[in-house]
Protein backbone atom coordinates (compact mmCIF):
# COMPACT_ATOMS: atom_id res chain seq x y z
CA UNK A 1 -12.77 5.30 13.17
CA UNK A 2 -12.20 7.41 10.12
CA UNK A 3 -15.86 8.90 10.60
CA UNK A 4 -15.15 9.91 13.83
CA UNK A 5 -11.32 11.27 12.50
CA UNK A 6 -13.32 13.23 10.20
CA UNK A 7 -16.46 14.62 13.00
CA UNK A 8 -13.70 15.12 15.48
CA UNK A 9 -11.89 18.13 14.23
CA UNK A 10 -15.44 19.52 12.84
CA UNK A 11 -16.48 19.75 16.32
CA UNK A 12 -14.24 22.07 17.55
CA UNK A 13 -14.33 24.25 14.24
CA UNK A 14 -18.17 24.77 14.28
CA UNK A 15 -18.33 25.32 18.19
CA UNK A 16 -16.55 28.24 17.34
CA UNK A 17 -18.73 29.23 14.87
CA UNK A 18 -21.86 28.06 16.87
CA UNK A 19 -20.75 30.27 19.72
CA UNK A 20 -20.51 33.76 18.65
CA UNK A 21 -17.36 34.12 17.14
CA UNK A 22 -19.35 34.38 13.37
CA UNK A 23 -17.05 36.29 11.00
CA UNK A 24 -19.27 39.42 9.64
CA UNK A 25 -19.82 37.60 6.53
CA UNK A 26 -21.79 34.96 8.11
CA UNK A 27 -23.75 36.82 10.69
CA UNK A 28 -27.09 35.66 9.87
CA UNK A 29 -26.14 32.17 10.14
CA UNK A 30 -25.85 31.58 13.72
CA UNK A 31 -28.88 29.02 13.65
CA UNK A 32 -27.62 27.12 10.76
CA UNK A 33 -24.21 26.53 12.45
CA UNK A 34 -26.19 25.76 15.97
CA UNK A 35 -27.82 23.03 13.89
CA UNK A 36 -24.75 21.72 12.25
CA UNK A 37 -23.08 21.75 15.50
CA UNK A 38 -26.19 19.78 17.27
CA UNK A 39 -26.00 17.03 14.48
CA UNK A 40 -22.11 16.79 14.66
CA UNK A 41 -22.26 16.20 18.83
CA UNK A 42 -25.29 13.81 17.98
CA UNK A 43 -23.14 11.99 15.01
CA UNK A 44 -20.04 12.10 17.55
CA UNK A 45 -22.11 9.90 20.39
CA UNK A 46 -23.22 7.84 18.05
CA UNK A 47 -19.69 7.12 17.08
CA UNK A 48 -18.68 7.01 20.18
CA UNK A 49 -21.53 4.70 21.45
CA UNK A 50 -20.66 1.94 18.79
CA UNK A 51 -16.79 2.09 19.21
CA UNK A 52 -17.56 1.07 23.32
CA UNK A 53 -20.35 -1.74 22.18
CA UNK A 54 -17.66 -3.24 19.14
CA UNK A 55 -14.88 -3.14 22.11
CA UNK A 56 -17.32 -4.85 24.67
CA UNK A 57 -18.17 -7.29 22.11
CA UNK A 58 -14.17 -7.73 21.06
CA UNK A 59 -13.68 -8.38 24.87
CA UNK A 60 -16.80 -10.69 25.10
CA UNK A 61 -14.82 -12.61 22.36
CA UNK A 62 -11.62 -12.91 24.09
CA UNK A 63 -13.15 -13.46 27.20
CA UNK A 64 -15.03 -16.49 25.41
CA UNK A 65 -11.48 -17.70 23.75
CA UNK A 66 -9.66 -17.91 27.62
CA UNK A 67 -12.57 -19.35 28.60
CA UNK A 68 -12.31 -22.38 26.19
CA UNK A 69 -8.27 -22.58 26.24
CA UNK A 70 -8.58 -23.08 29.98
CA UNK A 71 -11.66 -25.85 29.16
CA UNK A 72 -8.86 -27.30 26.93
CA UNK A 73 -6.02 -27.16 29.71
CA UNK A 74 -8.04 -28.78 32.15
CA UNK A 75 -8.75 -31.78 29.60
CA UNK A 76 -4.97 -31.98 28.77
CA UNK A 77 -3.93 -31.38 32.51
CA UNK A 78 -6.38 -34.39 33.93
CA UNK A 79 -5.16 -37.07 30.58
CA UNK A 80 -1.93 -36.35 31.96
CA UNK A 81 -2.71 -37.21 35.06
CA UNK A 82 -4.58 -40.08 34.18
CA UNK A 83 -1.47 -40.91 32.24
CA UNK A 84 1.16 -40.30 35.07
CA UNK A 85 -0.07 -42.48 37.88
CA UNK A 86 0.61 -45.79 35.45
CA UNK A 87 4.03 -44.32 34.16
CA UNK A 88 5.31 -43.63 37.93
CA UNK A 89 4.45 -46.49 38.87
CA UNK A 90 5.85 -48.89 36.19
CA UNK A 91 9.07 -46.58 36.35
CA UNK A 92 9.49 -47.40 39.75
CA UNK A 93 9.52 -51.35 38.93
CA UNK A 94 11.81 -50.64 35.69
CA UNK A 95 14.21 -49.57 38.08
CA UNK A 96 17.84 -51.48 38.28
CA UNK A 97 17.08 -52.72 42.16
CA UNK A 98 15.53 -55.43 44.01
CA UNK A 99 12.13 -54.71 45.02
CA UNK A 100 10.10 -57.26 47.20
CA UNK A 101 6.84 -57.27 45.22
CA UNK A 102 8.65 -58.43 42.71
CA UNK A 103 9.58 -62.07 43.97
CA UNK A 104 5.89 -62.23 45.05
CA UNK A 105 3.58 -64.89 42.94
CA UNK A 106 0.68 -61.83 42.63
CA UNK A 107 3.13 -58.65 42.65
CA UNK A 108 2.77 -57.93 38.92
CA UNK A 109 -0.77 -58.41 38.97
CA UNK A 110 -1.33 -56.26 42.09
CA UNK A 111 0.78 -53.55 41.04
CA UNK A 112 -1.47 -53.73 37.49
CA UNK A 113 -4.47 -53.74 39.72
CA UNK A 114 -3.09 -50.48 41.54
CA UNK A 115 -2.21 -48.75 38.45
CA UNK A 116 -5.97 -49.47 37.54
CA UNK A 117 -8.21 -48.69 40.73
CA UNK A 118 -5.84 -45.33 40.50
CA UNK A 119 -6.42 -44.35 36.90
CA UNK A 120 -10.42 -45.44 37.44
CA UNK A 121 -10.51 -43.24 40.68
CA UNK A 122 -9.09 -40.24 39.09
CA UNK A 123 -11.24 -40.67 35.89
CA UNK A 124 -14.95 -40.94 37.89
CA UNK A 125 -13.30 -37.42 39.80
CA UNK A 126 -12.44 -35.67 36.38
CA UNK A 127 -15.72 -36.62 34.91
CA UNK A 128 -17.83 -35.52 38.06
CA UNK A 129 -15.94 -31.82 37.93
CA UNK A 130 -16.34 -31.81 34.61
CA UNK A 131 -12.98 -32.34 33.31
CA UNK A 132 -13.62 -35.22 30.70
């Protein structure tokens, strides 16, 4: 950026020079400042050319970065759902109010098998998306 803060006002200077408006001290010069204004252009794209590929490449990276936050979210969002099911479903039996399944002989053990075939369920679904 300074380079080109530098070649940028030149540009404009020696175009003037380069295109007929010589002062009568440097009339013979017209070449010299035709050169001088080719390499300034060519030093200008070049400038140019690398401040696009250093943004591409800064937008590759950020691209990259979102790319492995959401990775990260999806990993977090599907251990909290793996995590959910049980808690829903024991805070639904810690509740203050009679519920059938509980007076049953096999109602913890079925509602602990429940909670289980869920959680298993959901984990073989994350892992074949590609979630865990």
């Amino acid at each position: 950026m300074r380079i080109h803060h530098h070649v940028a006002p030149l540009l404009e200077a020696v175009a003037k020079l380069q295109g007929g408006r010589i002062p009568a001290i440097c009339a013979g010069m017209g070449e010299y400042f035709r050169d001088v204004y080719d390499h300034l252009v060519r030093i200008d794209k070049m400038i140019e050319g690398r401040k696009e590929m250093i943004t591409t490449a800064i937008q590759v990276d950020l691209g990259m970065i979102s790319l492995a936050e959401s990775e990260t979210t999806k990993r977090l969002g599907s251990f909290a759902a793996l995590f959910a099911v049980p808690t829903m479903i024991a805070g639904i039996y810690g509740m203050n109010f009679q519920i059938p399944e509980l007076h049953w002989r096999y109602g913890y053990p079925a509602c602990l098998s429940v909670m289980l075939a869920v959680d298993i369920v959901l984990w073989r679904r994350f892992k074949k998306v590609g979630w865990l």
